[in-house]
C-alpha atoms as a PDB file:
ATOM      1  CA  UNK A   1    -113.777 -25.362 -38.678  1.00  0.00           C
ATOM      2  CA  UNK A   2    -113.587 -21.500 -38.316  1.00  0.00           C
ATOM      3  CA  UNK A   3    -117.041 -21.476 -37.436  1.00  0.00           C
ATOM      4  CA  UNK A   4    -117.109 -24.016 -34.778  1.00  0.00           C
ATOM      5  CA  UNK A   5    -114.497 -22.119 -32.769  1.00  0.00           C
ATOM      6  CA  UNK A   6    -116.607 -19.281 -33.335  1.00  0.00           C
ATOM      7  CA  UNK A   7    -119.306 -20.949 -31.568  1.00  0.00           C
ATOM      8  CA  UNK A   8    -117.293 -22.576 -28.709  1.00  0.00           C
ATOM      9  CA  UNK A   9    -115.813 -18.977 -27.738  1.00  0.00           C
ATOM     10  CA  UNK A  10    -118.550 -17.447 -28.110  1.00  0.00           C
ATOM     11  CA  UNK A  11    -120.521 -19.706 -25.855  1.00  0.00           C
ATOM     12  CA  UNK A  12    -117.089 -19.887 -23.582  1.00  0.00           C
ATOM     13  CA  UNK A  13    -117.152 -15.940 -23.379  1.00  0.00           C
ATOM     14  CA  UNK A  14    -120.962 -16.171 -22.420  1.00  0.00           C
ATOM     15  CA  UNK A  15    -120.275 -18.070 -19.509  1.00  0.00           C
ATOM     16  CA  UNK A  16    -117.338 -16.311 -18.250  1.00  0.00           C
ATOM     17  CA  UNK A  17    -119.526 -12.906 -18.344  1.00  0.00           C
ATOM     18  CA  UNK A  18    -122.377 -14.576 -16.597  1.00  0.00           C
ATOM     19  CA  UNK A  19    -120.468 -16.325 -13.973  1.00  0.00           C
ATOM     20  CA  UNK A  20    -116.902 -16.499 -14.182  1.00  0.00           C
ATOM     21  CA  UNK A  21    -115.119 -13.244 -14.018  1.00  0.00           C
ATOM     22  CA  UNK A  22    -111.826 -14.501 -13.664  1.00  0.00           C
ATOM     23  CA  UNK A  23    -111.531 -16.453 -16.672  1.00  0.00           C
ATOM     24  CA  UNK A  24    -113.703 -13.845 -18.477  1.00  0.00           C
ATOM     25  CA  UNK A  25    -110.764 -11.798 -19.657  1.00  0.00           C
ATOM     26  CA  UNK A  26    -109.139 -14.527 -21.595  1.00  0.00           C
ATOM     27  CA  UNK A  27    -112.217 -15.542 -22.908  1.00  0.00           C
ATOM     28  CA  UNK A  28    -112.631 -11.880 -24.529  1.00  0.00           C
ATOM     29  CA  UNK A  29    -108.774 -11.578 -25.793  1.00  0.00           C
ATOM     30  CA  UNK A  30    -110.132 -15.464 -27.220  1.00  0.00           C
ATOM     31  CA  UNK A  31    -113.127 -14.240 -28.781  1.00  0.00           C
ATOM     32  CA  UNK A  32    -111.628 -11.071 -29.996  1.00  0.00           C
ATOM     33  CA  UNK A  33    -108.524 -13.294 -31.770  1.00  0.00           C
ATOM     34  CA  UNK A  34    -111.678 -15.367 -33.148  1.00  0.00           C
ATOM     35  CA  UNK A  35    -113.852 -12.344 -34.465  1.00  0.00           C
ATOM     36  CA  UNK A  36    -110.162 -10.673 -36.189  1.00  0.00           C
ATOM     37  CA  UNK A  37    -109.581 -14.110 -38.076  1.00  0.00           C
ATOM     38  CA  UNK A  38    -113.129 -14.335 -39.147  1.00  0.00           C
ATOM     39  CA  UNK A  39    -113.049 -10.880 -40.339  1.00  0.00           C
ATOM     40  CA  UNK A  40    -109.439 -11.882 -42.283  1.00  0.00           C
ATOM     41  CA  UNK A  41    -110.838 -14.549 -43.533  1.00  0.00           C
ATOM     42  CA  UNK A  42    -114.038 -13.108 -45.355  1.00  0.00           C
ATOM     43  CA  UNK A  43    -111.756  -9.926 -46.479  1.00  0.00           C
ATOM     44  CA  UNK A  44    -109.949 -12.600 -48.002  1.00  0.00           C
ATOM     45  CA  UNK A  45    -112.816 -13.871 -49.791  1.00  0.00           C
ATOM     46  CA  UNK A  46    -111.976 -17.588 -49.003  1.00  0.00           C
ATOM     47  CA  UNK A  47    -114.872 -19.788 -48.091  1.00  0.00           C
ATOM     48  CA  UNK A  48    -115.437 -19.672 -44.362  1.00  0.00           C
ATOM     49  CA  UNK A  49    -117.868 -23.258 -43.974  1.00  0.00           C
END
Protein backbone atom coordinates (compact mmCIF):
# COMPACT_ATOMS: atom_id res chain seq x y z
CA UNK A 1 0.00 0.00 0.00
CA UNK A 2 2.98 2.27 1.03
CA UNK A 3 4.49 1.61 -2.13
CA UNK A 4 1.72 2.38 -4.42
CA UNK A 5 1.42 5.91 -3.01
CA UNK A 6 4.96 6.05 -3.51
CA UNK A 7 4.47 5.53 -7.07
CA UNK A 8 1.34 7.73 -7.62
CA UNK A 9 3.29 10.85 -6.01
CA UNK A 10 6.02 10.24 -7.48
CA UNK A 11 4.54 10.10 -10.92
CA UNK A 12 2.05 13.11 -9.63
CA UNK A 13 5.27 15.21 -8.68
CA UNK A 14 6.73 14.34 -12.23
CA UNK A 15 4.04 15.92 -13.89
CA UNK A 16 3.66 18.92 -11.85
CA UNK A 17 7.58 19.68 -12.52
CA UNK A 18 7.17 19.09 -16.19
CA UNK A 19 4.06 21.00 -16.71
CA UNK A 20 2.19 22.15 -13.89
CA UNK A 21 3.92 24.59 -11.69
CA UNK A 22 1.13 25.53 -9.71
CA UNK A 23 0.20 22.35 -8.32
CA UNK A 24 3.93 21.39 -8.22
CA UNK A 25 4.45 22.65 -4.71
CA UNK A 26 1.92 20.43 -3.12
CA UNK A 27 2.99 17.70 -5.03
CA UNK A 28 6.65 18.10 -3.39
CA UNK A 29 5.30 18.78 0.39
CA UNK A 30 3.18 15.22 -0.94
CA UNK A 31 6.11 13.44 -2.01
CA UNK A 32 8.29 14.66 0.74
CA UNK A 33 5.39 13.40 3.51
CA UNK A 34 5.65 10.07 1.28
CA UNK A 35 9.58 9.69 1.21
CA UNK A 36 9.57 10.64 5.51
CA UNK A 37 6.97 7.70 6.07
CA UNK A 38 8.85 5.36 3.88
CA UNK A 39 11.97 6.19 5.60
CA UNK A 40 9.87 5.60 9.21
CA UNK A 41 8.72 2.76 8.09
CA UNK A 42 12.01 0.81 7.07
CA UNK A 43 13.78 2.41 10.37
CA UNK A 44 11.09 0.61 11.88
CA UNK A 45 11.97 -2.53 10.33
CA UNK A 46 8.28 -3.43 9.48
CA UNK A 47 7.68 -4.95 6.10
CA UNK A 48 7.05 -2.23 3.57
CA UNK A 49 5.22 -4.66 0.46
Amino acid sequence: MLWTIFVVLLILWLLGFVGLHLLGAYIHILLIIAVVVLIIQLIQGRRVL
